[in-house]
C-alpha atoms as a PDB file:
ATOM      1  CA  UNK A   1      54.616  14.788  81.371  1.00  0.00           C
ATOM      2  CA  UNK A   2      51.127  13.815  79.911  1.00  0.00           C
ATOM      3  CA  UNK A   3      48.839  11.531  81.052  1.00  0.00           C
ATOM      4  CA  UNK A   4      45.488  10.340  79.990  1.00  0.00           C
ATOM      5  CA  UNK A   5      43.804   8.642  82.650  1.00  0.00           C
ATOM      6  CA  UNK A   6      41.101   6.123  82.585  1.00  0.00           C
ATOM      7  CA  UNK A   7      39.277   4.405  84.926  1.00  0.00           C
ATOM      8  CA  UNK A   8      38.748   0.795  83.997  1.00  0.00           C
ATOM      9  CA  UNK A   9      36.694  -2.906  85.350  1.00  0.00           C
ATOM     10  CA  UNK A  10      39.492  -4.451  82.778  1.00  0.00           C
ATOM     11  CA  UNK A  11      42.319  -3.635  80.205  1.00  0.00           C
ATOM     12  CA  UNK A  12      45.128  -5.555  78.391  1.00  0.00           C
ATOM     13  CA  UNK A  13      47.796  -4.239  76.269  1.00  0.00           C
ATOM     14  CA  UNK A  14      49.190  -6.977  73.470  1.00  0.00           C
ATOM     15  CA  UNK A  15      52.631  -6.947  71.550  1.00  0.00           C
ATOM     16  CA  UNK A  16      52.469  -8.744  68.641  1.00  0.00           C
ATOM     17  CA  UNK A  17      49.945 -11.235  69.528  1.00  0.00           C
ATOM     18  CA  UNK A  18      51.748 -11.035  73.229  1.00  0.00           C
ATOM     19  CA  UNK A  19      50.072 -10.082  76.367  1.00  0.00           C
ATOM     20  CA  UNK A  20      52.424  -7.535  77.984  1.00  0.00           C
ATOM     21  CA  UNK A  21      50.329  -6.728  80.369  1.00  0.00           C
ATOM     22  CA  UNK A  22      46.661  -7.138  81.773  1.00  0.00           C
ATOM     23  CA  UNK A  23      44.622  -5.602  85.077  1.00  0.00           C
ATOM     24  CA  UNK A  24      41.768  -5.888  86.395  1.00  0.00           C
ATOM     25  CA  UNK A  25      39.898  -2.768  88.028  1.00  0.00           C
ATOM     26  CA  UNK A  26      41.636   0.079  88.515  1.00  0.00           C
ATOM     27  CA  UNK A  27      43.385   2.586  85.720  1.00  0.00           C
ATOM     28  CA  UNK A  28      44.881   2.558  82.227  1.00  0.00           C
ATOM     29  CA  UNK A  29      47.329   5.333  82.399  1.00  0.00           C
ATOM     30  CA  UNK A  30      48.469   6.670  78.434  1.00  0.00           C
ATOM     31  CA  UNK A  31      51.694   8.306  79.693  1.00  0.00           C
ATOM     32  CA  UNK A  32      53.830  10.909  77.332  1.00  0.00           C
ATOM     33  CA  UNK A  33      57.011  12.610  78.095  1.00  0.00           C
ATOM     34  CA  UNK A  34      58.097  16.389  76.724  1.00  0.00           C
ATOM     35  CA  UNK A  35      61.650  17.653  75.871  1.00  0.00           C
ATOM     36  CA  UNK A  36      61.065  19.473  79.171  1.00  0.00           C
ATOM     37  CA  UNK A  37      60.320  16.662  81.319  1.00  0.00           C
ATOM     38  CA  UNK A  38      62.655  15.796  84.476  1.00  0.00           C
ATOM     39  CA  UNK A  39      62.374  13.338  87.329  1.00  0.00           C
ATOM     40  CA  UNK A  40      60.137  15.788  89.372  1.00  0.00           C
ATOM     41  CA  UNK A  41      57.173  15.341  86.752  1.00  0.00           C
ATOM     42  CA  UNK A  42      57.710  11.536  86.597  1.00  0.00           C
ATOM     43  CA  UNK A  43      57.555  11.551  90.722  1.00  0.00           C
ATOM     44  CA  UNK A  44      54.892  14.511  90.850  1.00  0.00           C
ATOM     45  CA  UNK A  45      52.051  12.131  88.103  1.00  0.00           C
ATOM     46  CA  UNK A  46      53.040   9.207  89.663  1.00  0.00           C
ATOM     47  CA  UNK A  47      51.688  10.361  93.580  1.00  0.00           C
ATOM     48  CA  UNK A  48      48.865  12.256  91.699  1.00  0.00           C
ATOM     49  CA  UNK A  49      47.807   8.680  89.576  1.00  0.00           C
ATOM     50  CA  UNK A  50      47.864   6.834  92.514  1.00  0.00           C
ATOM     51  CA  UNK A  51      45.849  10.086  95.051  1.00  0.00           C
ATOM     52  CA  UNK A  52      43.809  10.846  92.245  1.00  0.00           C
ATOM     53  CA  UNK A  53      39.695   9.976  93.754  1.00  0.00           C
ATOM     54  CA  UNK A  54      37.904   9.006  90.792  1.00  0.00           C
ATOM     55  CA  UNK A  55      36.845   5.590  92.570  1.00  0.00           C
ATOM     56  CA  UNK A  56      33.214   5.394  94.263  1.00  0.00           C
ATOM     57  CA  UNK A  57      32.812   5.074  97.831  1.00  0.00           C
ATOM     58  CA  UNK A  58      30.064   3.512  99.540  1.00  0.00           C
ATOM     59  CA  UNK A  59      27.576   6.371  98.539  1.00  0.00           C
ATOM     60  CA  UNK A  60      28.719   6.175  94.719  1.00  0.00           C
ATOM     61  CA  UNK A  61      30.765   9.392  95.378  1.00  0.00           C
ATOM     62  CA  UNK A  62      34.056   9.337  93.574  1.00  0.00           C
ATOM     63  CA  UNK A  63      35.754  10.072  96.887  1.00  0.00           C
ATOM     64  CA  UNK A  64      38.468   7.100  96.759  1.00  0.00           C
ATOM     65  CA  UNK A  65      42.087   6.598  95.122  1.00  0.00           C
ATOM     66  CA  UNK A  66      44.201   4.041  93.978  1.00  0.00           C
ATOM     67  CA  UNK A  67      45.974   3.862  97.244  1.00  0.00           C
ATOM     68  CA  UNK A  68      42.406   3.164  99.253  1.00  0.00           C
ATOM     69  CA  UNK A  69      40.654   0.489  96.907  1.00  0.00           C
ATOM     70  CA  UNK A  70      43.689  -1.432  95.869  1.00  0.00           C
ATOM     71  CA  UNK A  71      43.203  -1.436  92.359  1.00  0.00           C
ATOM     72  CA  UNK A  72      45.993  -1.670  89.712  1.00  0.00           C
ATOM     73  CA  UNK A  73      47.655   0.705  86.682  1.00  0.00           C
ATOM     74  CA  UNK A  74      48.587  -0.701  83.053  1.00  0.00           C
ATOM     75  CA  UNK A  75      51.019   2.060  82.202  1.00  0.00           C
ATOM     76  CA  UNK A  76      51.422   2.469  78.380  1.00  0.00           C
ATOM     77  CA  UNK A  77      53.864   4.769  76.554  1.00  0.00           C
ATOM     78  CA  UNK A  78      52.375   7.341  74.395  1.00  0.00           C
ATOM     79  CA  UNK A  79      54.696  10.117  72.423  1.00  0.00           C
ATOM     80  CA  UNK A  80      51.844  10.909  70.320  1.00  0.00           C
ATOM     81  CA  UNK A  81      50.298  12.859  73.775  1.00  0.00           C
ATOM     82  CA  UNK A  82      53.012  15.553  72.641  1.00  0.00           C
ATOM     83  CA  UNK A  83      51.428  15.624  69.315  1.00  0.00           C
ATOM     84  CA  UNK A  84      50.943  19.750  67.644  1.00  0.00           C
ATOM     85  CA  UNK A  85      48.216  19.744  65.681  1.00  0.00           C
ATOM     86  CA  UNK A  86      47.572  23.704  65.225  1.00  0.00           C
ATOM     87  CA  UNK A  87      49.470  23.637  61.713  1.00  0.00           C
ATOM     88  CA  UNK A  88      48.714  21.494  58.915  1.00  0.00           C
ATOM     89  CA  UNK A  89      47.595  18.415  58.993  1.00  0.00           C
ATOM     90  CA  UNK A  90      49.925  16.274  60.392  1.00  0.00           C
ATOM     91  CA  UNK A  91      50.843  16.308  63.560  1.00  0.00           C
ATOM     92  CA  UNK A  92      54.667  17.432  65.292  1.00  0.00           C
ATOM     93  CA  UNK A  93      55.451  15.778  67.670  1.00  0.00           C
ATOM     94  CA  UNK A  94      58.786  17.895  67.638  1.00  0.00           C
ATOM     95  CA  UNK A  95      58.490  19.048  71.682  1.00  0.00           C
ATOM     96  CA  UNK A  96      57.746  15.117  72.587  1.00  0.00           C
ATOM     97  CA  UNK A  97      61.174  13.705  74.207  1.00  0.00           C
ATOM     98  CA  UNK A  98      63.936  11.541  72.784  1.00  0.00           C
ATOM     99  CA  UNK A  99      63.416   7.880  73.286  1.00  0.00           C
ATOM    100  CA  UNK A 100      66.327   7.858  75.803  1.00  0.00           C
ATOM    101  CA  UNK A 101      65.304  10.473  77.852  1.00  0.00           C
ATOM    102  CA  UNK A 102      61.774   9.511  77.754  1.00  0.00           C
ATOM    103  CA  UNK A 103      62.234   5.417  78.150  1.00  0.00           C
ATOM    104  CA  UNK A 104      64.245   6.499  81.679  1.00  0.00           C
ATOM    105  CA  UNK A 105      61.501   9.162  82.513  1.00  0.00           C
ATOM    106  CA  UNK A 106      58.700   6.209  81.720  1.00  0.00           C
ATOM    107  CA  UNK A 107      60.428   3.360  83.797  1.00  0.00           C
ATOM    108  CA  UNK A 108      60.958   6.022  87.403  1.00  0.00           C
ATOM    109  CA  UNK A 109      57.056   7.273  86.774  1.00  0.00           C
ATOM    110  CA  UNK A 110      56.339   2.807  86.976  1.00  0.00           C
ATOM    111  CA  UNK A 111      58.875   2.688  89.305  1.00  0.00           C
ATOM    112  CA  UNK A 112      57.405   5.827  91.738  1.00  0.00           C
ATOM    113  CA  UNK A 113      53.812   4.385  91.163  1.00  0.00           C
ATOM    114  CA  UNK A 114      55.080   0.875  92.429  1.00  0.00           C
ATOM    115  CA  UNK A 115      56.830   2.697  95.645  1.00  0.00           C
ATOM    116  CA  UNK A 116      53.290   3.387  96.816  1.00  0.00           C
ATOM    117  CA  UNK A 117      52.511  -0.384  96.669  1.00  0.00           C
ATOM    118  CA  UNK A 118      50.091   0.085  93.741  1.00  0.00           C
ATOM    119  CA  UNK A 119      50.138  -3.176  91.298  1.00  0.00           C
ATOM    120  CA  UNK A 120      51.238  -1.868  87.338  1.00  0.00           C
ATOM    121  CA  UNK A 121      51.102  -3.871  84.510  1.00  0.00           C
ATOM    122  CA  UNK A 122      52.881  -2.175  81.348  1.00  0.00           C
ATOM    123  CA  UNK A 123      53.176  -2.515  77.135  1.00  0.00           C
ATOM    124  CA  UNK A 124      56.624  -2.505  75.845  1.00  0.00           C
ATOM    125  CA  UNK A 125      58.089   0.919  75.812  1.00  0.00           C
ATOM    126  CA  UNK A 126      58.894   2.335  71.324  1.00  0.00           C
ATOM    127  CA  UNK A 127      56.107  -0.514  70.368  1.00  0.00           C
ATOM    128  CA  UNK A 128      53.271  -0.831  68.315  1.00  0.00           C
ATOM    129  CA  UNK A 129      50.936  -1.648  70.885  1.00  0.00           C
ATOM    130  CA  UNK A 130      47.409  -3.001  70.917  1.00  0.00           C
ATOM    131  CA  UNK A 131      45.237  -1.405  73.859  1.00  0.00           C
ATOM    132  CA  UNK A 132      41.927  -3.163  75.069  1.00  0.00           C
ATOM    133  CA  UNK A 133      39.824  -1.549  77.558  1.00  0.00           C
ATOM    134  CA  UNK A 134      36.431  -1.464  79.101  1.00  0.00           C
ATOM    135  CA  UNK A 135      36.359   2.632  80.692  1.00  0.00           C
ATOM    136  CA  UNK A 136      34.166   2.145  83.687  1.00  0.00           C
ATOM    137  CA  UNK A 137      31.560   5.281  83.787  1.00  0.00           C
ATOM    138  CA  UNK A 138      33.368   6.452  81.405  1.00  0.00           C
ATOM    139  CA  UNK A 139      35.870   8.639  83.704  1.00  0.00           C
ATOM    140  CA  UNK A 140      38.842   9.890  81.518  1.00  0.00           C
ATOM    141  CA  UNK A 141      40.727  12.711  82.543  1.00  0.00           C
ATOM    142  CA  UNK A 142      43.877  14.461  81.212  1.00  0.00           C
ATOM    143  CA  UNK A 143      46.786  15.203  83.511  1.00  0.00           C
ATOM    144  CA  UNK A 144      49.818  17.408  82.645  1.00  0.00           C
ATOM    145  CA  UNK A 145      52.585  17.910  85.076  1.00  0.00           C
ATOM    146  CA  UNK A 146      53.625  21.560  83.644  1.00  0.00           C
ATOM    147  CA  UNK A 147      49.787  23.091  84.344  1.00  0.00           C
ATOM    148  CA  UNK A 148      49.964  23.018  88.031  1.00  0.00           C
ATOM    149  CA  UNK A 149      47.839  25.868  88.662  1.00  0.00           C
END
């Protein structure tokens, strides 16, 4: 699994003309599956989203998580993080995941990410999607549950 994390003051996501979903401060997390992708990635992004310390503590340190300020995730699907673009000029997205497999993969990362008592908000999962966001710092950072070391 693929994640691009941000760290936010505010974000919405809006489905034809529909809020979805809306936060206040904490993260926008752009999550994408892979072919490859099994329940352990899903569970292993979900406790490093919420652990991740990209919030400031007193001293303006990014020293605190998720789980410490009580901020809140808008989780929105994103295939297009499995997106090859060494050859040509469009990209594959050939080792992205089936929308079954990655639908059921997308709902246990929310689902794992909600176990730890973190609010998430969420877009509609196979939608066109509008994203607003105000990236606080900026802070974005790319997670990938297969590059471990």
């Amino acid at each position: 699994m693929r994640a691009v994390v941000q760290r936010v003051t505010r974000a919405s996501v809006t489905v034809a003309n529909r809020c979805t979903g809306k936060i206040d401060a904490g993260m926008v997390v752009l999550l994408g599956v892979g072919q490859e992708d099994t329940a352990t990635d899903a569970r292993y992004l979900a406790d490093k989203v919420v652990n991740l310390r990209i919030f400031d503590d007193d001293q303006g340190q990014m020293n605190r998580s998720l789980a410490e300020t009580g901020g809140a995730v808008l989780v929105v699907s994103q295939f297009t993080l499995f997106g090859d673009c060494r050859k040509g000029r469009r990209p594959s997205y050939a080792s992205a995941a089936r929308p079954e497999m990655a639908r059921s993969l997308y709902e246990l990362f929310i689902d794992e990410v909600r176990a730890r008592s973190v609010t998430v908000a969420t877009g509609e999962f196979q939608a066109m999607m509008k994203v607003t966001l105000a990236n606080d710092g900026p802070v974005t950072l790319l997670l990938d549950s297969r590059k471990l070391f």
